[in-house]
N, C-alpha and C. Protein backbone atom coordinates (compact mmCIF):
# COMPACT_ATOMS: atom_id res chain seq x y z
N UNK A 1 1.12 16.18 -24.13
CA UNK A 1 0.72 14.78 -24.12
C UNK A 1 -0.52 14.58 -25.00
N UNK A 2 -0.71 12.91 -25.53
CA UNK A 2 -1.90 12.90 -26.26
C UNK A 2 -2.91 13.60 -25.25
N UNK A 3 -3.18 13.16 -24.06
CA UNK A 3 -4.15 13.96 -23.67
C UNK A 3 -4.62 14.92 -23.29
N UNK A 4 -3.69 15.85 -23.55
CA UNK A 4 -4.18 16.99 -23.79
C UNK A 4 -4.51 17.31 -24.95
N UNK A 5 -4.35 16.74 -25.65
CA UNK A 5 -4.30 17.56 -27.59
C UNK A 5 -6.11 16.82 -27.20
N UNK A 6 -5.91 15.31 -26.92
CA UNK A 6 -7.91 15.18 -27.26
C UNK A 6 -8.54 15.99 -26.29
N UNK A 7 -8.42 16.78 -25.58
CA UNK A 7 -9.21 17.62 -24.56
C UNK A 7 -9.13 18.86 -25.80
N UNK A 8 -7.65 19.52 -26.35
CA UNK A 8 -8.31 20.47 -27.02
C UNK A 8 -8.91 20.32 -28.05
N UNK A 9 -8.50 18.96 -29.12
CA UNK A 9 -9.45 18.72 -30.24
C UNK A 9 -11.09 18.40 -29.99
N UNK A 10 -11.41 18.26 -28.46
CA UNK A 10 -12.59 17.77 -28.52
C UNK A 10 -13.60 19.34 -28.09
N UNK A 11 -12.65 20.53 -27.34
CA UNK A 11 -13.17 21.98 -26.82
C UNK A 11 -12.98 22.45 -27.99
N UNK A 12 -12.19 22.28 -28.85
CA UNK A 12 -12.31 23.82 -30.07
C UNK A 12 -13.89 23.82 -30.33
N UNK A 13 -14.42 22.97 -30.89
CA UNK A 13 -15.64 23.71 -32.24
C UNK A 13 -16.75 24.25 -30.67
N UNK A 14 -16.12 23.60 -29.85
CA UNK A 14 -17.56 24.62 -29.29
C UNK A 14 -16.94 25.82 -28.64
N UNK A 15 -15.71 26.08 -28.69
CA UNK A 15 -15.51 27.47 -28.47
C UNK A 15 -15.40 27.92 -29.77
N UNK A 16 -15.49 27.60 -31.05
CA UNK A 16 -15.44 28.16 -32.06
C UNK A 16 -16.88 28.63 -33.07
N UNK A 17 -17.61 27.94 -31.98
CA UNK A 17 -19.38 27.52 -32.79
C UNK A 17 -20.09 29.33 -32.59
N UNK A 18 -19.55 29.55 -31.32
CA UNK A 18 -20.36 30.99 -31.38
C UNK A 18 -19.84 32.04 -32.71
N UNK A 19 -18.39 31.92 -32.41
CA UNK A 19 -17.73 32.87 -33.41
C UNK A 19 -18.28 32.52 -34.89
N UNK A 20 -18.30 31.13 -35.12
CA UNK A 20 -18.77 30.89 -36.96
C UNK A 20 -20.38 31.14 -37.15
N UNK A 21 -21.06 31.10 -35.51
CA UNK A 21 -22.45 31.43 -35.75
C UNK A 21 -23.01 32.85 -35.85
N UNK A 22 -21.86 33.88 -35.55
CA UNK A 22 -21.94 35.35 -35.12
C UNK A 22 -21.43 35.25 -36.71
N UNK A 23 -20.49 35.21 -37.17
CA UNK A 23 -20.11 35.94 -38.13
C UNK A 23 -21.01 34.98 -39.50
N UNK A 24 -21.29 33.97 -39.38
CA UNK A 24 -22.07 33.61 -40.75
C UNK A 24 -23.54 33.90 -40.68
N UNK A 25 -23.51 34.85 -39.75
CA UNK A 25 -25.38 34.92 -39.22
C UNK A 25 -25.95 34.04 -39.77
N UNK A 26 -25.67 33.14 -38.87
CA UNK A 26 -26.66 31.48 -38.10
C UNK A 26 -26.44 31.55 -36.68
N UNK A 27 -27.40 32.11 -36.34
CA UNK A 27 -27.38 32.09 -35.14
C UNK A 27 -27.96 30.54 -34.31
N UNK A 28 -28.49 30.28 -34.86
CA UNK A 28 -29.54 28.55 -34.88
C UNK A 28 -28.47 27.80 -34.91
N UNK A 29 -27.14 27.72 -35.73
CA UNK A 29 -25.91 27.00 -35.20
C UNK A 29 -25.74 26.36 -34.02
N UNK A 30 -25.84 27.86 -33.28
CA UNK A 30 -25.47 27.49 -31.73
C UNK A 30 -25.90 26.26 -31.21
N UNK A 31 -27.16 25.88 -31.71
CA UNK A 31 -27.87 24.81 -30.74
C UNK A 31 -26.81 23.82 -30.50
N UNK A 32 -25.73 23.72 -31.42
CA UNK A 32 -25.05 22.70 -31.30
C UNK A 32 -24.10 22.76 -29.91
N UNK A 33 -24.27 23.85 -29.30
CA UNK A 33 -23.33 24.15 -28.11
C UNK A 33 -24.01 23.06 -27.16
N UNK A 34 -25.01 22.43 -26.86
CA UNK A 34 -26.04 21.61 -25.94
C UNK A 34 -25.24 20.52 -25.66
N UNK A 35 -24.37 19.97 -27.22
CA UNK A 35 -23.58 19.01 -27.26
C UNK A 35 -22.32 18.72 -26.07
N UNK A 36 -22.12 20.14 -25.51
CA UNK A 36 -20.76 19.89 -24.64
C UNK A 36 -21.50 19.81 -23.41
N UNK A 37 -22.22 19.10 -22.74
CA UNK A 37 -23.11 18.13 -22.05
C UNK A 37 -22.58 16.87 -21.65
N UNK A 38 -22.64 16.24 -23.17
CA UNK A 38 -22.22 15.13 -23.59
C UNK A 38 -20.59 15.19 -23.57
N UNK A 39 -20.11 15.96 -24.07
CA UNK A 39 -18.60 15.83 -23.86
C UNK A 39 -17.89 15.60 -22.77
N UNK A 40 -18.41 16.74 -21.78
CA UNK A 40 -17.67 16.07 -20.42
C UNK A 40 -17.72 14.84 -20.20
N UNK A 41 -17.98 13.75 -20.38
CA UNK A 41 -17.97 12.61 -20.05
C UNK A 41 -16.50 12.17 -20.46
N UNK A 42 -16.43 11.74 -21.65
CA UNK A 42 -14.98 11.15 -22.30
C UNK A 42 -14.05 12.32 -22.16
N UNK A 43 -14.14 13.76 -22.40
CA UNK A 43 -13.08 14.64 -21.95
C UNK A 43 -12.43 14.16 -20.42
N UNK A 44 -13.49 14.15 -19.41
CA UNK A 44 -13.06 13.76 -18.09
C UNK A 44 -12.38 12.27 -17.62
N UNK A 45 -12.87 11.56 -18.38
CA UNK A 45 -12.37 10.08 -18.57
C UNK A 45 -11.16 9.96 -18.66
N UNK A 46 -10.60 11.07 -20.03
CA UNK A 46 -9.18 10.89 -20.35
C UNK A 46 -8.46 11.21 -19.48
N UNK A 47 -8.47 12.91 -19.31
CA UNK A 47 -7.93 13.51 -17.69
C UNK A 47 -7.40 12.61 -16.67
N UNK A 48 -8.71 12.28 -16.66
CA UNK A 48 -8.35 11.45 -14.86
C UNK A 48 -7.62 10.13 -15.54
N UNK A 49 -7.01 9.84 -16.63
CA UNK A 49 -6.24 8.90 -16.67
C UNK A 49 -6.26 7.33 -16.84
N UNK A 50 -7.55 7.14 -17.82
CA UNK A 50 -8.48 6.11 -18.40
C UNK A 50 -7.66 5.48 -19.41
N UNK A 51 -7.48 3.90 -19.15
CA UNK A 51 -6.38 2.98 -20.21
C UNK A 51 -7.14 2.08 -20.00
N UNK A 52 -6.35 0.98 -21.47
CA UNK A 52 -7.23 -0.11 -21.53
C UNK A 52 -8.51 0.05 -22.20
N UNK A 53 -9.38 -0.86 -21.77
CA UNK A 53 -10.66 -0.73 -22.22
C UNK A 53 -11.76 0.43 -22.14
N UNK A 54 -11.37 1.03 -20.47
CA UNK A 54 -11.98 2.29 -20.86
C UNK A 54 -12.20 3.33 -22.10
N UNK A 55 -10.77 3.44 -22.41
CA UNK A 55 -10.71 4.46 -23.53
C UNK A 55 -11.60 3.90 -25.17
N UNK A 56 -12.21 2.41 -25.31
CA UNK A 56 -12.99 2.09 -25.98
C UNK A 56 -14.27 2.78 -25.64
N UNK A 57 -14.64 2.50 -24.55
CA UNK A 57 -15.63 3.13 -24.44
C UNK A 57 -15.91 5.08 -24.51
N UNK A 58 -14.54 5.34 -23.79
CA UNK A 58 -14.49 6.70 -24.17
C UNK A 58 -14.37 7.08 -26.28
N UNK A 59 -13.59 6.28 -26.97
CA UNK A 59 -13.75 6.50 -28.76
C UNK A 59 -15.23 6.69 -28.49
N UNK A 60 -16.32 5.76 -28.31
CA UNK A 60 -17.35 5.27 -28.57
C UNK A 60 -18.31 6.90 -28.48
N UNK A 61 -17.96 7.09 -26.97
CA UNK A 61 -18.85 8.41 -26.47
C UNK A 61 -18.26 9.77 -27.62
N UNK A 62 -16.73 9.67 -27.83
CA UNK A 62 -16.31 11.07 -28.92
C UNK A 62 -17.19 10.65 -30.13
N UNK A 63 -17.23 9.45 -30.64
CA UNK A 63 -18.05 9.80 -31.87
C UNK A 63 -19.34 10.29 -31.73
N UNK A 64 -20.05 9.36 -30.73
CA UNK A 64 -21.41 10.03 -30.78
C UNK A 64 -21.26 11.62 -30.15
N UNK A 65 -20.77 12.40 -29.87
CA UNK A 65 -20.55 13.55 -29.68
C UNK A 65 -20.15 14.06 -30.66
N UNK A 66 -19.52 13.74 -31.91
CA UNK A 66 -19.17 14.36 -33.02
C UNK A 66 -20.26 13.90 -33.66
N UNK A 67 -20.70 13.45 -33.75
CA UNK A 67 -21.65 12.72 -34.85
C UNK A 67 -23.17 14.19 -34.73
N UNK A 68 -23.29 14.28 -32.97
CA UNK A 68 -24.46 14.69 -32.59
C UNK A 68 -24.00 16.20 -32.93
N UNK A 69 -23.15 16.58 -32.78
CA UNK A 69 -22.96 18.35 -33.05
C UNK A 69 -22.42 18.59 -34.22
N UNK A 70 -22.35 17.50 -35.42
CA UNK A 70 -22.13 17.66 -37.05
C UNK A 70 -23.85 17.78 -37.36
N UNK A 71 -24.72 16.66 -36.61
CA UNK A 71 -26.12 16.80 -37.58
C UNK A 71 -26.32 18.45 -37.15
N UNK A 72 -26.31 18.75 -35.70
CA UNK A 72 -27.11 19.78 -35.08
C UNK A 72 -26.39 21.35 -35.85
N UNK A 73 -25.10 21.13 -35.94
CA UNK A 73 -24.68 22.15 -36.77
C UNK A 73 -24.90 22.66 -37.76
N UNK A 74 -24.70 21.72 -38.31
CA UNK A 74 -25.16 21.57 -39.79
C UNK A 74 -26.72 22.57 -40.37
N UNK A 75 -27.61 21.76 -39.59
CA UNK A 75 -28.90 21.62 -39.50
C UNK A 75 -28.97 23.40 -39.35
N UNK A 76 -28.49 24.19 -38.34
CA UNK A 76 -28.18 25.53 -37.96
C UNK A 76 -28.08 26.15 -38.87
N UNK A 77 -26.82 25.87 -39.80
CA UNK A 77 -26.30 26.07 -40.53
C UNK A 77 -27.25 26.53 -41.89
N UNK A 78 -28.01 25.11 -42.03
CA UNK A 78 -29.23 25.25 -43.26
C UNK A 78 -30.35 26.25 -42.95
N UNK A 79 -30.71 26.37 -41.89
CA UNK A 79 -31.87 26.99 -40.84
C UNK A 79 -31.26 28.74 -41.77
N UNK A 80 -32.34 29.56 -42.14
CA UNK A 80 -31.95 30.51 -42.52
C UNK A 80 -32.65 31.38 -40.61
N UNK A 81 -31.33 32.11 -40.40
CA UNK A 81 -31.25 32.79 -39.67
C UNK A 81 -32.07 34.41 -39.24
């Protein structure tokens, strides 16, 4: 179902953040893991079966959750390790 695919599109990069931070030694990456905080919110929203207008508000919370663990990554990323 869609909702499962946005539960796993929204868990990959932070199960994937350690592995790209281990192997590109950036370890400072990681910080971006803080972000899945924030995720449970709209991950759990969908789950339990959120239509209508909710799910506006849930888009709203995925971007700023993508938005917040692209700067913080990133930022890791530049950070020499």
């Amino acid at each position: 179902s869609t909702r499962v695919l946005y539960t796993v599109l929204m868990t990959t990069p932070f199960v994937m953040t350690p592995i790209i931070a281990g192997l590109g030694r950036r370890p400072v990456s990681a910080v971006a893991l803080v972000v899945v905080l924030l995720a449970r919110k709209p991950v759990l929203a969908v789950l339990e079966g959120a239509k209508g207008a909710a799910l506006v508000t849930v888009l709203g919370q995925t971007g700023q959750v993508q938005l917040l663990y692209g700067v913080l990554f990133a930022a890791g990323l530049i950070v020499p390790g």
